[in-house]
N, C-alpha and C. Protein backbone atom coordinates (compact mmCIF):
# COMPACT_ATOMS: atom_id res chain seq x y z
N UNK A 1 88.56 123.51 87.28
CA UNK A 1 88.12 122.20 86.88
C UNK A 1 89.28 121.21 87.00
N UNK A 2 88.58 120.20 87.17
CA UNK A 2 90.12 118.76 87.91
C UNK A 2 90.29 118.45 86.52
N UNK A 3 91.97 118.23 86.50
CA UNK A 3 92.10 117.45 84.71
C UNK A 3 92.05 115.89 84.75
N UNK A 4 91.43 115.85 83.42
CA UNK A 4 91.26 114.29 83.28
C UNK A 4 92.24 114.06 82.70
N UNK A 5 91.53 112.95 83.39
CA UNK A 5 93.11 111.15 83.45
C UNK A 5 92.44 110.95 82.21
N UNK A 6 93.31 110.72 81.34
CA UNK A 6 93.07 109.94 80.08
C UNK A 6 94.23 108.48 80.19
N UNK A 7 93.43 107.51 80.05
CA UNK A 7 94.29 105.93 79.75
C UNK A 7 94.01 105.48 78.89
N UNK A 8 94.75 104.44 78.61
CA UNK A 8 94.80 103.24 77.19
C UNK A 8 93.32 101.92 77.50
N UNK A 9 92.59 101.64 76.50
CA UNK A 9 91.93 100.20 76.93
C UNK A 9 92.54 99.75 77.82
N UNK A 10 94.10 99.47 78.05
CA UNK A 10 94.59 98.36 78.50
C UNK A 10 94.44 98.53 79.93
N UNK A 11 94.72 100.17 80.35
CA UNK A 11 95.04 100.26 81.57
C UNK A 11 93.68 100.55 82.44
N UNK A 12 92.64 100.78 81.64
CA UNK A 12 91.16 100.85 81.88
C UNK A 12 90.92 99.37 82.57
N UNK A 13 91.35 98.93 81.77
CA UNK A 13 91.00 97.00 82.02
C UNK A 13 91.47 97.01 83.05
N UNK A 14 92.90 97.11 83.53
CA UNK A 14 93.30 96.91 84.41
C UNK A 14 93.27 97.21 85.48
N UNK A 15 92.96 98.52 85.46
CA UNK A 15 92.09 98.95 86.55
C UNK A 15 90.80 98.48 87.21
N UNK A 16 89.98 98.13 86.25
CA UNK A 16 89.04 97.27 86.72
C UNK A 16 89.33 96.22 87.42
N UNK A 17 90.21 95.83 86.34
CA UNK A 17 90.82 94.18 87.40
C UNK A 17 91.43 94.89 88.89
N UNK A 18 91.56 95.37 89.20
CA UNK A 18 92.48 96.02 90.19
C UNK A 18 91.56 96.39 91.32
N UNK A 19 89.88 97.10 91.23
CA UNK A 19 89.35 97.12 91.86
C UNK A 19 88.38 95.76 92.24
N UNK A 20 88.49 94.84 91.38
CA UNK A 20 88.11 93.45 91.60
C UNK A 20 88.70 93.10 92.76
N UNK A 21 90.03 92.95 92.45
CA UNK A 21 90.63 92.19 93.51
C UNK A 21 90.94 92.47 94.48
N UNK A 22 91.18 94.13 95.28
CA UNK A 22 91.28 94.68 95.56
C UNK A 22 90.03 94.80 97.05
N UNK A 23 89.21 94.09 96.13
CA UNK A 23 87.36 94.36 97.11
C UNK A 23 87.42 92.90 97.76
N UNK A 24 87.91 92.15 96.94
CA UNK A 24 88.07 90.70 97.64
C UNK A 24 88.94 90.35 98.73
N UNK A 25 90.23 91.07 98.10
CA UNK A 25 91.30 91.64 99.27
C UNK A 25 90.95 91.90 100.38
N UNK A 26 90.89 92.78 100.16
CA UNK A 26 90.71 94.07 101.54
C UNK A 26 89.37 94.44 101.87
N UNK A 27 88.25 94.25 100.98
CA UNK A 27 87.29 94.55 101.41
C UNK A 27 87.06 96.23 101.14
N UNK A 28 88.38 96.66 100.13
CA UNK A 28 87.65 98.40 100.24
C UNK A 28 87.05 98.31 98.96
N UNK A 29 86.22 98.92 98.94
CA UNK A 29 85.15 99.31 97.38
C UNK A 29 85.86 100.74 96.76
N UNK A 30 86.18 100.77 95.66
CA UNK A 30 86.84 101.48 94.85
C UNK A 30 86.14 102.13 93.54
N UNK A 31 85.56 102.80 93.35
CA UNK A 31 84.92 103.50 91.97
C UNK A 31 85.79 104.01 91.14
N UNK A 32 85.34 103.93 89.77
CA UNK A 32 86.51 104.52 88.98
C UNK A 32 85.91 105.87 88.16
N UNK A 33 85.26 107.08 89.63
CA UNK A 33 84.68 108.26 89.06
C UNK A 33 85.13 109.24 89.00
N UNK A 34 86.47 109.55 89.99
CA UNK A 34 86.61 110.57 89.76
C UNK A 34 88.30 110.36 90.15
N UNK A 35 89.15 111.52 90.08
CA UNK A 35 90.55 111.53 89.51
C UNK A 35 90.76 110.78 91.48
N UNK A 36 90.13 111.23 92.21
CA UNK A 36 90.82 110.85 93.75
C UNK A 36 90.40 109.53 94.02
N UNK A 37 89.45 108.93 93.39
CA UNK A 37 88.94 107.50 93.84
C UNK A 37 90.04 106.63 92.77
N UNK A 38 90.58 107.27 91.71
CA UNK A 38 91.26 106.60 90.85
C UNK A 38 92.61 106.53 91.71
N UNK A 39 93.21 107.82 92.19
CA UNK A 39 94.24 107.37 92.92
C UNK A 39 94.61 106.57 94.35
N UNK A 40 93.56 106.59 95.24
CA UNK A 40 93.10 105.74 96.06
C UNK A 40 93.11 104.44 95.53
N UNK A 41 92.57 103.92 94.80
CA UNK A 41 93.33 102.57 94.11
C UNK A 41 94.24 102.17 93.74
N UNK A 42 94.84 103.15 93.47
CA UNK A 42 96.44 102.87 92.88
C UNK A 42 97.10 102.90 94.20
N UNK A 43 96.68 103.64 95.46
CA UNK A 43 97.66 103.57 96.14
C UNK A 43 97.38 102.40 97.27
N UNK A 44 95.93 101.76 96.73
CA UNK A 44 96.30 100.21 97.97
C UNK A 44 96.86 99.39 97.24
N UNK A 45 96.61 99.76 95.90
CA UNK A 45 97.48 98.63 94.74
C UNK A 45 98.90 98.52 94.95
N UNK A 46 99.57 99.62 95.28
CA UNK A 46 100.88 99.76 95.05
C UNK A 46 101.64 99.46 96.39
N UNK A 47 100.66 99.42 97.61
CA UNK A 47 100.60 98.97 98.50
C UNK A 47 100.53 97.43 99.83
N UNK A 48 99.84 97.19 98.70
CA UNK A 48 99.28 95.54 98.42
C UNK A 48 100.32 94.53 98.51
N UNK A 49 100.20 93.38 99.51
CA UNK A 49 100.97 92.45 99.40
C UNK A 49 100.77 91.33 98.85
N UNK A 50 99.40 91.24 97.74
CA UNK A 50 99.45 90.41 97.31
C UNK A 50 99.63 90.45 96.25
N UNK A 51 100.47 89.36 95.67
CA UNK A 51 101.18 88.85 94.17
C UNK A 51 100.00 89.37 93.10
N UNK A 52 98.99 89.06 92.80
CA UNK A 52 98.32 88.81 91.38
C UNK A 52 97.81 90.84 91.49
N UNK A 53 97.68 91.41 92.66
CA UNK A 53 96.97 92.91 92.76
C UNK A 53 98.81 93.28 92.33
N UNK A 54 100.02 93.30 92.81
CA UNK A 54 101.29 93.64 92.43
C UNK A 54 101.40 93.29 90.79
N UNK A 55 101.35 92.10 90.70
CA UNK A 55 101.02 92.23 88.89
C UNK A 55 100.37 93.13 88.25
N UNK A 56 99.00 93.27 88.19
CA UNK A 56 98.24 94.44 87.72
C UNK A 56 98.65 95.97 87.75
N UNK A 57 99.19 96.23 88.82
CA UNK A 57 99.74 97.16 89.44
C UNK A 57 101.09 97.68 88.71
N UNK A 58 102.07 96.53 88.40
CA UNK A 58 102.80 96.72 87.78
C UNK A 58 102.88 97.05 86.27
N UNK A 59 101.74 95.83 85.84
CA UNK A 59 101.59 96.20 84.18
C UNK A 59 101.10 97.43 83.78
N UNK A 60 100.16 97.92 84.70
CA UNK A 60 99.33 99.27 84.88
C UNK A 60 100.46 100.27 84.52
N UNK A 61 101.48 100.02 85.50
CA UNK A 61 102.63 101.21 85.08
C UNK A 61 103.08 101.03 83.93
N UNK A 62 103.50 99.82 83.57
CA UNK A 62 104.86 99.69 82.24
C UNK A 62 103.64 100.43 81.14
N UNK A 63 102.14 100.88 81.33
CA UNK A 63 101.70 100.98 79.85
C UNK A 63 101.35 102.49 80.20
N UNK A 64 101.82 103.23 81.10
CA UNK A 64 101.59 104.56 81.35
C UNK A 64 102.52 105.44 80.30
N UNK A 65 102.31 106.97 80.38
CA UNK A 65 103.19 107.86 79.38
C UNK A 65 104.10 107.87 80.58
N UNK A 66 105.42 108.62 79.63
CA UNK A 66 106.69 109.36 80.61
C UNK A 66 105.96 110.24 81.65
N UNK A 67 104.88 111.01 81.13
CA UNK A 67 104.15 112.52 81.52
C UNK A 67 103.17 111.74 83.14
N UNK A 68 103.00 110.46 82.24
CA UNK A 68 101.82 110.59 83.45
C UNK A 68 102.46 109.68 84.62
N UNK A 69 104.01 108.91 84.20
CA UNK A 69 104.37 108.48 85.33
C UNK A 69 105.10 109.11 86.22
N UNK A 70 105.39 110.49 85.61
CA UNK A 70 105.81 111.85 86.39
C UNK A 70 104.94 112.34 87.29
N UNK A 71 103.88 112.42 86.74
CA UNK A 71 102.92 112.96 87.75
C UNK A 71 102.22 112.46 88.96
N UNK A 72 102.21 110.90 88.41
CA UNK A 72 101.64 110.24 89.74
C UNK A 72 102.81 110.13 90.53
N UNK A 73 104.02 109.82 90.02
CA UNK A 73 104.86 109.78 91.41
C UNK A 73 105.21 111.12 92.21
N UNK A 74 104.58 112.27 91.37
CA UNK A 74 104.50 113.95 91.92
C UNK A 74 103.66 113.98 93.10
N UNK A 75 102.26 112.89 93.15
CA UNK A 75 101.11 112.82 94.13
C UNK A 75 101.48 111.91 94.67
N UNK A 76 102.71 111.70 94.88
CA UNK A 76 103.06 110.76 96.34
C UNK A 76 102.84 109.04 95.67
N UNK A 77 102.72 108.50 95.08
CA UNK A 77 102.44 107.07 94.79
C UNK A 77 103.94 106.06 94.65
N UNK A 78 103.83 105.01 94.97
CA UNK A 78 105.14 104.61 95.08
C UNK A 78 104.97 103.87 93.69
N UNK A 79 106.34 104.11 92.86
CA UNK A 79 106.76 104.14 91.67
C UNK A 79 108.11 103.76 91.70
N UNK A 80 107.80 102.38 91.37
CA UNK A 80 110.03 101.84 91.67
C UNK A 80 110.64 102.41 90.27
N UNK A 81 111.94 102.63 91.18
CA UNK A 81 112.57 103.21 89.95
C UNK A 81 112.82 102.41 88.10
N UNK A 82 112.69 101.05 88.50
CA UNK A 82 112.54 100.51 86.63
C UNK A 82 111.61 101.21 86.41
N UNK A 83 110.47 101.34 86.63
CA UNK A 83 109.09 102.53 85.56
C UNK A 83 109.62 103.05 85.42
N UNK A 84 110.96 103.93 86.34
CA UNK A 84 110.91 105.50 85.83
C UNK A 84 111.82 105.87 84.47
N UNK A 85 112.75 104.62 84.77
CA UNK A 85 113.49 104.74 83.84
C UNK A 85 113.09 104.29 81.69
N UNK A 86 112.16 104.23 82.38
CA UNK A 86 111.34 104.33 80.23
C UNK A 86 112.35 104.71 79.31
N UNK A 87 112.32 104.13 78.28
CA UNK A 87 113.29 104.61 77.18
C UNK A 87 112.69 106.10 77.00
N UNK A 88 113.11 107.11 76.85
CA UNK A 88 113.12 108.44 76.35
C UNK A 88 112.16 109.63 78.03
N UNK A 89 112.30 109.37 78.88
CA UNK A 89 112.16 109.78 79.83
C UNK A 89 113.10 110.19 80.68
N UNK A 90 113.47 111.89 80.33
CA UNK A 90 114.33 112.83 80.90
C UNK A 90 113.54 113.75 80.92
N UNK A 91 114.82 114.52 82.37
CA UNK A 91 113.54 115.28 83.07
C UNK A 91 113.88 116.42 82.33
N UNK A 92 113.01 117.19 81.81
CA UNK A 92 113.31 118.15 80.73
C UNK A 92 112.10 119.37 80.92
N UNK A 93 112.22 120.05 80.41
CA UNK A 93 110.69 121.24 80.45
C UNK A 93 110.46 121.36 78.67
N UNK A 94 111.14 120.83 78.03
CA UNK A 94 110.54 120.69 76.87
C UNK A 94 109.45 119.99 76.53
N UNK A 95 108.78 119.97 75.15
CA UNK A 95 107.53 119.44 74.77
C UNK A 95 107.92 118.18 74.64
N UNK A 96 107.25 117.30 75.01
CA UNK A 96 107.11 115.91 74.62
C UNK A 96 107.90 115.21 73.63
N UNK A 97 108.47 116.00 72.60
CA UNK A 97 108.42 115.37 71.10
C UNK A 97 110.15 115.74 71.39
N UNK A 98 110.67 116.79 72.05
CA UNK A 98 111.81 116.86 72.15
C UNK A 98 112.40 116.00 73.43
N UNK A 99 111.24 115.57 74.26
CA UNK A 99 112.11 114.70 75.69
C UNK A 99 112.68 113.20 75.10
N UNK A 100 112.50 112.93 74.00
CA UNK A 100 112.81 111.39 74.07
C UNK A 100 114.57 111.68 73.68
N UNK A 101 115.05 110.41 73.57
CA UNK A 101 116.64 110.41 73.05
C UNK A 101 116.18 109.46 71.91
N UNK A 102 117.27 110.10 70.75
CA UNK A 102 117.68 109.70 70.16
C UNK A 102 117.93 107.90 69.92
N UNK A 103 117.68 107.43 68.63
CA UNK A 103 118.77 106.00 68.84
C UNK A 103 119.69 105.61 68.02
């Protein structure tokens, strides 16, 4: 079984907005059903030369986990390095609760 994407309201929204503009753009139609149509959007998003789809695109990331901005940049998605650098995001094999640092 494929694992689900779990997101925030925010990034739900944004996604929507993302396949809005995205259809106006370019003309591709984008569903938000299943984990490969989700990344197919992200990757004309991230792709995209236009300003307001690069906004979305961007905020989309800053509200992602450490975990899940690991993983999409694992499936190939381009991910500039400020996302990666998140406060408490080291690459670690520990649980979650031990990857952050200290302040």
């Amino acid at each position: 079984m494929e694992q689900l994407m779990i997101f925030t309201e925010t990034n739900i929204y944004i996604l929507s907005k993302l396949v809005a503009l995205i259809r106006r753009d370019a003309g591709t139609r984008h569903r938000l059903n299943s984990h490969e149509t989700i990344l197919g959007l992200l990757y004309d998003a991230a792709r995209s030369s236009n300003e307001r789809i690069q906004g979305y695109y961007f905020r989309f990331l800053e509200n992602l986990s450490p975990e899940q901005l690991v993983g999409f940049r694992a499936t190939g998605l381009l991910i500039p390095d400020q996302y990666m650098r998140k406060p408490g995001l080291l690459p670690t094999p520990m649980n979650r609760q031990y990857a952050y640092m200290t302040r």
